[in-house]
Every structure is written in structure tokens, then in C-alpha cells.
PDB file of N, CA and C in Angstrom:
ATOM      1  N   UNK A   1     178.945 234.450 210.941  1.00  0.00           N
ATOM      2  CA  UNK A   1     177.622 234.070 210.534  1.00  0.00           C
ATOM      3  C   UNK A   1     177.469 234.394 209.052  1.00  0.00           C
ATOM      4  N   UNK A   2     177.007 233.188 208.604  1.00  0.00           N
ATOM      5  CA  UNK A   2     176.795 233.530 206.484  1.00  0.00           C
ATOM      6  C   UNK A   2     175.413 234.077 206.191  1.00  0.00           C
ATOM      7  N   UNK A   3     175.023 235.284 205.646  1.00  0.00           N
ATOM      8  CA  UNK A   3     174.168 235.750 205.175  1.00  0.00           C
ATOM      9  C   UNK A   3     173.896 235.172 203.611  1.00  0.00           C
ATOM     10  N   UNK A   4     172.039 235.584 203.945  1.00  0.00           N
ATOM     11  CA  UNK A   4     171.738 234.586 202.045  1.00  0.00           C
ATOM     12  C   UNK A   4     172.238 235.513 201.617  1.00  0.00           C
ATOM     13  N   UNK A   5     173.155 234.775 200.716  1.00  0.00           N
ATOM     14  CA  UNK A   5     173.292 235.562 198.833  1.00  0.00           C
ATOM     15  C   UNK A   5     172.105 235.900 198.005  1.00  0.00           C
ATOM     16  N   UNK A   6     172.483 236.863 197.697  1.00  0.00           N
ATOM     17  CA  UNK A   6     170.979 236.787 196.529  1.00  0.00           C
ATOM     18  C   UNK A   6     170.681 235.953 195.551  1.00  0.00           C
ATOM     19  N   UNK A   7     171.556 234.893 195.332  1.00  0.00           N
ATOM     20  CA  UNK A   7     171.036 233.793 194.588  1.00  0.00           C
ATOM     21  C   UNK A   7     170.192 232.691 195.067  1.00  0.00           C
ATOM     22  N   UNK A   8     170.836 232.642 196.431  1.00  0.00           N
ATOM     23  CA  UNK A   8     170.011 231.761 197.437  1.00  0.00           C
ATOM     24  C   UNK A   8     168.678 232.080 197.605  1.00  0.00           C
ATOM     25  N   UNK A   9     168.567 233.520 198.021  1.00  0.00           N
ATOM     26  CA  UNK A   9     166.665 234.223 198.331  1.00  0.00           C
ATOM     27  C   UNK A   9     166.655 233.470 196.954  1.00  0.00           C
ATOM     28  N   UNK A  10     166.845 233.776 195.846  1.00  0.00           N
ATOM     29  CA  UNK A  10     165.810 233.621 194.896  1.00  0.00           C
ATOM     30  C   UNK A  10     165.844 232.199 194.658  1.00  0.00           C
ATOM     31  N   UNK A  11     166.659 231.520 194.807  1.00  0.00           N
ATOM     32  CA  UNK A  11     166.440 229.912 195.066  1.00  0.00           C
ATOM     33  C   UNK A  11     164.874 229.618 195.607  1.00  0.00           C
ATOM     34  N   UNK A  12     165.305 230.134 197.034  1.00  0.00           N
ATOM     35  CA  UNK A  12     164.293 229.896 198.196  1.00  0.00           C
ATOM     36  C   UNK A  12     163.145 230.452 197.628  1.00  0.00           C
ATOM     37  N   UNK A  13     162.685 231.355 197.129  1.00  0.00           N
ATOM     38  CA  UNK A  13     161.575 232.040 196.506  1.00  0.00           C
ATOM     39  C   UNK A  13     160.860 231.166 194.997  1.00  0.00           C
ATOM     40  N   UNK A  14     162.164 231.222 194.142  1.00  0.00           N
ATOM     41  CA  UNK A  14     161.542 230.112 193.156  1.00  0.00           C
ATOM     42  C   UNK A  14     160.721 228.627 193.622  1.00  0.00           C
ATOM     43  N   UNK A  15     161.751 228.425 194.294  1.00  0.00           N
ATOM     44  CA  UNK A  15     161.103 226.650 195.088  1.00  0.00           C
ATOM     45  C   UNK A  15     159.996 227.083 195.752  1.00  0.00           C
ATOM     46  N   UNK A  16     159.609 227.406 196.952  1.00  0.00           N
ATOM     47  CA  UNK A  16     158.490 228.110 197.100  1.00  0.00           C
ATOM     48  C   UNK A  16     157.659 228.860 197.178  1.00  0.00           C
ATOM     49  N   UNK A  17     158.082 230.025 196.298  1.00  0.00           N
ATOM     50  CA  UNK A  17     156.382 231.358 196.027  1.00  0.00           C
ATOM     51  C   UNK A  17     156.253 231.314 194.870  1.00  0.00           C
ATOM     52  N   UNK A  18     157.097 230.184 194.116  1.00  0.00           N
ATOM     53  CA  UNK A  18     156.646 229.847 192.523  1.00  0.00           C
ATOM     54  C   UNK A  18     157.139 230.777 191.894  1.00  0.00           C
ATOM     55  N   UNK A  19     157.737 231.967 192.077  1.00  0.00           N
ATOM     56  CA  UNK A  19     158.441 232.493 190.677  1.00  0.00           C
ATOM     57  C   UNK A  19     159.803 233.028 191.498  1.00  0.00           C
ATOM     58  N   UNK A  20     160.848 233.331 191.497  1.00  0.00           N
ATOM     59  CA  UNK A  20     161.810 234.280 191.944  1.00  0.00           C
ATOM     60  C   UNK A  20     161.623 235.749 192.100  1.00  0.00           C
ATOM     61  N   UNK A  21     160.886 236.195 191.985  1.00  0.00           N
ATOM     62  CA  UNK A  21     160.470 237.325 191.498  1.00  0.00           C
ATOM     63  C   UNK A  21     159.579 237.723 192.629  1.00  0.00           C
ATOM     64  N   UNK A  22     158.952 236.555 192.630  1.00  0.00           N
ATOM     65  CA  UNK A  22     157.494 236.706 193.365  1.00  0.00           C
ATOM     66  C   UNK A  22     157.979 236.510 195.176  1.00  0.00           C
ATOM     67  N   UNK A  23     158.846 237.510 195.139  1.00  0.00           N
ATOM     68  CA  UNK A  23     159.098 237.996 196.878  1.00  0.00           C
ATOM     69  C   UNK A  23     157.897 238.379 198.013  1.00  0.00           C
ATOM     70  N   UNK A  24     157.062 238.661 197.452  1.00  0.00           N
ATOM     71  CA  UNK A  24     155.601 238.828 198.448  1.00  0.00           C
ATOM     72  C   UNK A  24     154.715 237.414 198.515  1.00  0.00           C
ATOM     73  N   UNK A  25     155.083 236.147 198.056  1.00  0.00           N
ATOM     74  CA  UNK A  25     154.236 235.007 198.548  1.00  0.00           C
ATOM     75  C   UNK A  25     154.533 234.959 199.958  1.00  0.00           C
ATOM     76  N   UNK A  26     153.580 234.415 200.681  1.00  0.00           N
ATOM     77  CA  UNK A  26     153.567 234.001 202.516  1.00  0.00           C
ATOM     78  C   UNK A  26     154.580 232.830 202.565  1.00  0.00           C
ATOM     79  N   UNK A  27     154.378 231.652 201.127  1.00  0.00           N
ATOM     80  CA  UNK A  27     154.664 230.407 201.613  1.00  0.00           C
ATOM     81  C   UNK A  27     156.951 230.533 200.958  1.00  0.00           C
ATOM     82  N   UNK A  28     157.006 232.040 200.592  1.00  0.00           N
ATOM     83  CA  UNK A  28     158.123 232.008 200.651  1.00  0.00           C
ATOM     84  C   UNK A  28     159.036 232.799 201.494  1.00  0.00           C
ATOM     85  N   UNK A  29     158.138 233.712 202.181  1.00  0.00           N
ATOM     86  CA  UNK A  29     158.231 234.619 203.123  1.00  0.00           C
ATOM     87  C   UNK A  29     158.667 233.516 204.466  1.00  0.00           C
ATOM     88  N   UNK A  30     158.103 232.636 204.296  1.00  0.00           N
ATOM     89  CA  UNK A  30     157.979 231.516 205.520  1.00  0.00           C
ATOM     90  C   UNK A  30     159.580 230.699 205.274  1.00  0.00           C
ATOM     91  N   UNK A  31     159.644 230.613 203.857  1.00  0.00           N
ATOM     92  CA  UNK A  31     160.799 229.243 203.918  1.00  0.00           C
ATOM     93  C   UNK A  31     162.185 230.436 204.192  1.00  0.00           C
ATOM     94  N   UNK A  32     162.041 231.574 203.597  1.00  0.00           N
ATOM     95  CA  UNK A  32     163.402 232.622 204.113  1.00  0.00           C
ATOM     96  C   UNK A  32     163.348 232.416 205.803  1.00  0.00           C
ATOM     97  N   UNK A  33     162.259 232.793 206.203  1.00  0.00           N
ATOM     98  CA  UNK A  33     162.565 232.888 207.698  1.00  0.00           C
ATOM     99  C   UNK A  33     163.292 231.685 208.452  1.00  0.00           C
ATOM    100  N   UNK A  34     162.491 230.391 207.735  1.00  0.00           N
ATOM    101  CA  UNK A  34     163.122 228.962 208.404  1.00  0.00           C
ATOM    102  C   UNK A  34     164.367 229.010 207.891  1.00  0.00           C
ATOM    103  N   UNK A  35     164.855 229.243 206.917  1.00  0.00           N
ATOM    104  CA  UNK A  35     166.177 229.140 206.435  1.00  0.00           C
ATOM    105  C   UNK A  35     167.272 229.901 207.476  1.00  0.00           C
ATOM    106  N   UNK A  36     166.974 231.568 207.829  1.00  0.00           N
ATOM    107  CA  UNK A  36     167.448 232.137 208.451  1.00  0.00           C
ATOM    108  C   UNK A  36     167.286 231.471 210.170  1.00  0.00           C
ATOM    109  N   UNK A  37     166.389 231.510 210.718  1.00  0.00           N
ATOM    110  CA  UNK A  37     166.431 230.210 211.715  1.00  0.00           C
ATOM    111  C   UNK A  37     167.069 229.387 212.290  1.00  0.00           C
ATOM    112  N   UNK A  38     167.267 228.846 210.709  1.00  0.00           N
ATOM    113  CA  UNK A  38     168.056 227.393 211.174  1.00  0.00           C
ATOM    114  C   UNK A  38     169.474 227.992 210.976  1.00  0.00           C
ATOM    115  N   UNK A  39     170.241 228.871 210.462  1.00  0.00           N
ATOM    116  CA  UNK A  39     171.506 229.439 210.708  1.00  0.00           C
ATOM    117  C   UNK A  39     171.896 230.192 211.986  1.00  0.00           C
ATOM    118  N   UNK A  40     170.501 230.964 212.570  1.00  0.00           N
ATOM    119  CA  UNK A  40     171.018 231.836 213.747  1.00  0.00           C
ATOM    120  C   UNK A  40     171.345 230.586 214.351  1.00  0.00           C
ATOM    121  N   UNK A  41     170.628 229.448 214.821  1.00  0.00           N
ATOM    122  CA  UNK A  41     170.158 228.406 216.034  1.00  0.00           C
ATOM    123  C   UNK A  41     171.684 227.722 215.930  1.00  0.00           C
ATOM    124  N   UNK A  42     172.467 227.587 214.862  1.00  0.00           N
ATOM    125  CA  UNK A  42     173.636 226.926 214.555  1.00  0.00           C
ATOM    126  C   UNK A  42     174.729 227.935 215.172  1.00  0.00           C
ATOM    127  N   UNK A  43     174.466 229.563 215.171  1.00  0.00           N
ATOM    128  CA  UNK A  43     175.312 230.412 215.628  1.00  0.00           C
ATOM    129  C   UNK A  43     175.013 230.320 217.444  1.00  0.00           C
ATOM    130  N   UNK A  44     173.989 230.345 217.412  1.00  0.00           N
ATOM    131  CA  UNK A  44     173.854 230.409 219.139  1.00  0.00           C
ATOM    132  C   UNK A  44     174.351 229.196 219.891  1.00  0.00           C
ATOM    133  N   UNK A  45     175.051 228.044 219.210  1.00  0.00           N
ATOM    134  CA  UNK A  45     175.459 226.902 219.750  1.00  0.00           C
ATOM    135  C   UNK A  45     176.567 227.487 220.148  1.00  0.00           C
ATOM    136  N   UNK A  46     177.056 227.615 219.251  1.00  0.00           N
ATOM    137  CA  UNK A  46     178.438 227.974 219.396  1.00  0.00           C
ATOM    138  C   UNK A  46     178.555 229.205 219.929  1.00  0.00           C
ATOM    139  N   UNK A  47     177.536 230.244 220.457  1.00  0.00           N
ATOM    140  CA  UNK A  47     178.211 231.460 221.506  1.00  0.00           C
ATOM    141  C   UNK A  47     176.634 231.653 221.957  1.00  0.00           C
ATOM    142  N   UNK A  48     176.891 231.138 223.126  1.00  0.00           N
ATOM    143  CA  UNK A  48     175.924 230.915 223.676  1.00  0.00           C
ATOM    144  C   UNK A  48     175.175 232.168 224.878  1.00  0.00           C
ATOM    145  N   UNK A  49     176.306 232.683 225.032  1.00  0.00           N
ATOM    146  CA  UNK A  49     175.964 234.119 225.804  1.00  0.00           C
ATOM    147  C   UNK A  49     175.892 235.882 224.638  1.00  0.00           C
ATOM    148  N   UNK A  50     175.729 235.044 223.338  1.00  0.00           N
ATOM    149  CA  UNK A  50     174.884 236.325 222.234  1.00  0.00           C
ATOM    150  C   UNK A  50     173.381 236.153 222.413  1.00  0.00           C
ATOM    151  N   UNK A  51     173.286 237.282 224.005  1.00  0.00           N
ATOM    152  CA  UNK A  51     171.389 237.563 224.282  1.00  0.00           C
ATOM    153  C   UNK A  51     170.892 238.283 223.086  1.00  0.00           C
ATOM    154  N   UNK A  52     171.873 238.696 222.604  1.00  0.00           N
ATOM    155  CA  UNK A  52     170.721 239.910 221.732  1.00  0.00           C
ATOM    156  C   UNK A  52     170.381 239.627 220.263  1.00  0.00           C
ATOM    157  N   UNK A  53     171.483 238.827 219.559  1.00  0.00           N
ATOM    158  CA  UNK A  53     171.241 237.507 218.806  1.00  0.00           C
ATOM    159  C   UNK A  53     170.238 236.615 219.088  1.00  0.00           C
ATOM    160  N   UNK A  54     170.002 236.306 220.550  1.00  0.00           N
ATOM    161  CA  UNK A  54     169.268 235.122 220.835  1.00  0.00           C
ATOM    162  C   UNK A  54     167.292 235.550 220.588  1.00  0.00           C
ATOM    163  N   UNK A  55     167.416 237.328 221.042  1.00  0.00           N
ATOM    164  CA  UNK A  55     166.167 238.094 221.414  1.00  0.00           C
ATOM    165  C   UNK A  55     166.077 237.944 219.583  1.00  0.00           C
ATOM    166  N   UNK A  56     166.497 238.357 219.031  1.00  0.00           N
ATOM    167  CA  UNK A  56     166.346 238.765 217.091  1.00  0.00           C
ATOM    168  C   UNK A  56     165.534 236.984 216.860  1.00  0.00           C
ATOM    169  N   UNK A  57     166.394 235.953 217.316  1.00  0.00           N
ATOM    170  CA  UNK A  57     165.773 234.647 217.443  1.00  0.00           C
ATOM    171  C   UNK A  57     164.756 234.732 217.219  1.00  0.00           C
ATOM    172  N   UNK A  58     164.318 234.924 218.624  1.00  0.00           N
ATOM    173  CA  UNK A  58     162.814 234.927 219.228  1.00  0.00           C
ATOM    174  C   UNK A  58     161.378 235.566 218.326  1.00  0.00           C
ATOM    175  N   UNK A  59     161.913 237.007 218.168  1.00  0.00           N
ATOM    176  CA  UNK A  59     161.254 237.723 217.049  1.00  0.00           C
ATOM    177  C   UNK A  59     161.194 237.355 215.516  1.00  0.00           C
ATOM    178  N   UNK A  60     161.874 236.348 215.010  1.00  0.00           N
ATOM    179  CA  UNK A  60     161.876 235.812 213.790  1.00  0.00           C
ATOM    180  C   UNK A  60     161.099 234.635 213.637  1.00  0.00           C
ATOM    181  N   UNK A  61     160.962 233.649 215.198  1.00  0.00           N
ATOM    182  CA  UNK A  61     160.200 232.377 215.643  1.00  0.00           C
ATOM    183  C   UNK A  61     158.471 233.103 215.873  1.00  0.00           C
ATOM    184  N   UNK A  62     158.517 234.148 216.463  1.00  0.00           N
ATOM    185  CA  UNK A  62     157.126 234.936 216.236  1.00  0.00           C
ATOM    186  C   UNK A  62     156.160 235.432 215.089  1.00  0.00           C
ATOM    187  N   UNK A  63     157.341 236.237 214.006  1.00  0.00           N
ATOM    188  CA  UNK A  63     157.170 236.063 213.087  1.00  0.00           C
ATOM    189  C   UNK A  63     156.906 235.274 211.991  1.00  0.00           C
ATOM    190  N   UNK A  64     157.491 233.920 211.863  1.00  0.00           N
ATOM    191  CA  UNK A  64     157.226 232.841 211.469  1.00  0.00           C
ATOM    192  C   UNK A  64     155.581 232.199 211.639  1.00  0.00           C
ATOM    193  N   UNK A  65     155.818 232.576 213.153  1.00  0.00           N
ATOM    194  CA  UNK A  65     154.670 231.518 213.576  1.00  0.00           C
ATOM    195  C   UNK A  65     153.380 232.684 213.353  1.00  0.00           C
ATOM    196  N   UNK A  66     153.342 233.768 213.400  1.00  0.00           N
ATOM    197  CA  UNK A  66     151.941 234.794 212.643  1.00  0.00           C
ATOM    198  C   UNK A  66     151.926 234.382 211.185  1.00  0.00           C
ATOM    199  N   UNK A  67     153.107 234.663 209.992  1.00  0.00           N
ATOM    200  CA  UNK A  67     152.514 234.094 209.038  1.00  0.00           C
ATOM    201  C   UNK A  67     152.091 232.374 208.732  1.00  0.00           C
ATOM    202  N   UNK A  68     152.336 231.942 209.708  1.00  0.00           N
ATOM    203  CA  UNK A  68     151.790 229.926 209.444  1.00  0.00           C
ATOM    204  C   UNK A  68     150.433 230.163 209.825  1.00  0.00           C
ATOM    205  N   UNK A  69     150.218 231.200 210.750  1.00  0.00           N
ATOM    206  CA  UNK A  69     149.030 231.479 211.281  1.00  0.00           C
ATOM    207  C   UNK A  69     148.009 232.121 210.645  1.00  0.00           C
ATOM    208  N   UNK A  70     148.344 233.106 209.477  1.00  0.00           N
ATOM    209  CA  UNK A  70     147.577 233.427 208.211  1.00  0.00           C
ATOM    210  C   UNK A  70     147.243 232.162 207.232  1.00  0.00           C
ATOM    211  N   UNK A  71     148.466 231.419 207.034  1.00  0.00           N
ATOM    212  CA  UNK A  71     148.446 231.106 205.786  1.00  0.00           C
ATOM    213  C   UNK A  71     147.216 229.696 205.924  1.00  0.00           C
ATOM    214  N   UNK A  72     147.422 229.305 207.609  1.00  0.00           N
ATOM    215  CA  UNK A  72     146.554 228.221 207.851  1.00  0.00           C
ATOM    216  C   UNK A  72     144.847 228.642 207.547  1.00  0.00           C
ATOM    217  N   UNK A  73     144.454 229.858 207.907  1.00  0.00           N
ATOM    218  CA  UNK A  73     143.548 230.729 207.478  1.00  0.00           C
ATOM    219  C   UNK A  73     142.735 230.337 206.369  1.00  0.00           C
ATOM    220  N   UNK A  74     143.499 230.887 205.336  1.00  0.00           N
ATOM    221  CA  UNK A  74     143.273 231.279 204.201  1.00  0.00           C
ATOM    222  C   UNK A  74     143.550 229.805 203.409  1.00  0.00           C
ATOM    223  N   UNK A  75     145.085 229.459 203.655  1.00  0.00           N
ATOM    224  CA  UNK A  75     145.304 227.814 202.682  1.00  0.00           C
ATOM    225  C   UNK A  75     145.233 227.091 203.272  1.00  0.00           C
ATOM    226  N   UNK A  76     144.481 226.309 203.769  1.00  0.00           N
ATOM    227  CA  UNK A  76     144.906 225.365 204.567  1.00  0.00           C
ATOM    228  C   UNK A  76     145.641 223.692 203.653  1.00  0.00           C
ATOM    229  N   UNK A  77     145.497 224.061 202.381  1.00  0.00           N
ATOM    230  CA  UNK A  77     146.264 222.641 202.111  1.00  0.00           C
ATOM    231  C   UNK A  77     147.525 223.317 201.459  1.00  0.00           C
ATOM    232  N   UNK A  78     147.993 224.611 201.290  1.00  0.00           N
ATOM    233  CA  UNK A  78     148.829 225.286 201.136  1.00  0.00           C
ATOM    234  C   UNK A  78     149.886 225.246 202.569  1.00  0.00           C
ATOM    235  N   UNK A  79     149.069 225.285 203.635  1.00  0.00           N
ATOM    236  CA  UNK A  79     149.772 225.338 204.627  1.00  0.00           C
ATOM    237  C   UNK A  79     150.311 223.708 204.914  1.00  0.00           C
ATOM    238  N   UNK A  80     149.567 222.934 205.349  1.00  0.00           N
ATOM    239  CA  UNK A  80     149.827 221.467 205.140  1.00  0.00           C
ATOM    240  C   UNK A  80     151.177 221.167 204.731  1.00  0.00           C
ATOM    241  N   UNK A  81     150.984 221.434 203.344  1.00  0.00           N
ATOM    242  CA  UNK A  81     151.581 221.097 202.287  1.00  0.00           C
ATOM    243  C   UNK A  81     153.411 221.827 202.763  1.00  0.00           C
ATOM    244  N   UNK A  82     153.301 223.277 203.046  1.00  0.00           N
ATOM    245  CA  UNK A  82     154.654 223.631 203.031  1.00  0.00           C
ATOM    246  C   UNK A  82     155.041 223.226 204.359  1.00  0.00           C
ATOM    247  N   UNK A  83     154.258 222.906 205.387  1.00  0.00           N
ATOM    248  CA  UNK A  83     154.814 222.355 206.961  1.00  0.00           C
ATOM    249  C   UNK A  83     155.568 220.964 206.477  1.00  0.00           C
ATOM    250  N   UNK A  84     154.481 220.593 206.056  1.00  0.00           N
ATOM    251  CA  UNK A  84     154.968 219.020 205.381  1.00  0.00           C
ATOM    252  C   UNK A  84     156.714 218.876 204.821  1.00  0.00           C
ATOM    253  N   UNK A  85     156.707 219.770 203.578  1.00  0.00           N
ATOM    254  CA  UNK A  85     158.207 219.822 202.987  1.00  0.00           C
ATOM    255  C   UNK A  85     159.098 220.643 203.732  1.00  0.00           C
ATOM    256  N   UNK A  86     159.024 222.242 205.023  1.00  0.00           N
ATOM    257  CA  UNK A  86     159.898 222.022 205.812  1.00  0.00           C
ATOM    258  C   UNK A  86     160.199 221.987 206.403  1.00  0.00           C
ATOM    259  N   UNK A  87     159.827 220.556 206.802  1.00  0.00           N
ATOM    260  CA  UNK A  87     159.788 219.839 208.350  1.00  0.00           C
ATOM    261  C   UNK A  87     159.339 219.866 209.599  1.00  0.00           C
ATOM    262  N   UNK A  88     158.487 220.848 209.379  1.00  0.00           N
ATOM    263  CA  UNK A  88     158.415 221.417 211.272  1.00  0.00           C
ATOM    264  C   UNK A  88     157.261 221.123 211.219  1.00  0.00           C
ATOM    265  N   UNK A  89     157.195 221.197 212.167  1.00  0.00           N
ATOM    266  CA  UNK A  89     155.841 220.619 213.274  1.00  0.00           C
ATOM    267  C   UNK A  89     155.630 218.999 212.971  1.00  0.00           C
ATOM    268  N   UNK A  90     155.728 218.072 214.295  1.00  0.00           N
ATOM    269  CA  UNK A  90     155.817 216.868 214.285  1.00  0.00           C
ATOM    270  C   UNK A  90     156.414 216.076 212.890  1.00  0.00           C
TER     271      UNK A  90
END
């Protein structure tokens, strides 16, 4: 399994919490988690009896889904907007 590089977080952070730096935005807090996500979900294909991998899953899909659940709150065209670019929900 490939862990982000630290060039990548700050990729992911520049593109969305607007600065690299700026590690405490929600709407980049959100795109690390989907990023990480979409790598476990690619590992659990392929070994499909890692439960405890699968449980860390679960708790990261929870997590995710409390901060979409703030951010809808507070931004709602902030939120829109980053569902929109990555990809999820319908």
C-alpha cells in the first residue's frame, strides 16, 4: 500500500485549502481523506479478508462524512462546489 508523500499532501492542500500550508482548511481535510479512500478501497480488492484495514475504512468514510456535514453547515456553496470537483455524491 503507497502512502502520500509529502509533496502530494501539499499538492492536495494547495488545490484545495488554497495555500499548502494551510493544513487546517475542512475543504482540504476532506480531499486527503478521499484521496486516502480511494487507495485503501483499491487495497481491499485485492485482499479481501484485511477486516481490520477494512474497520480503519469505515472510520475514515465516517469521518469524511462529519466534516461534509460541517462544511454543508457553514458553506454551503463551498460544499457544493468541492462535492462537485470530487466526484461523490451522484
Amino acid at each position: 500500500m503507497s502512502y502520500l508523500t509529502t509533496e502530494k499532501r501539499a499538492n492536495i492542500f494547495a488545490e484545495y485549502g488554497g495555500n499548502a500550508k494551510n493544513t487546517g482548511s475542512i475543504e482540504g481535510q476532506i480531499a486527503l481523506l478521499t484521496e486516502r479512500i480511494q487507495q485503501i478501497s483499491k487495497h481491499l480488492q485485492a485482499n479481501k479478508k484485511d477486516f481490520s484495514t477494512q474497520r480503519g475504512l469505515m472510520k475514515m468514510v465516517g469521518q469524511r462524512k462529519s466534516l461534509l456535514m460541517y462544511l454543508s453547515k457553514h458553506n454551503l456553496s463551498g460544499y457544493r462546489a468541492l462535492i462537485e470537483k470530487l466526484g461523490l455524491r451522484k
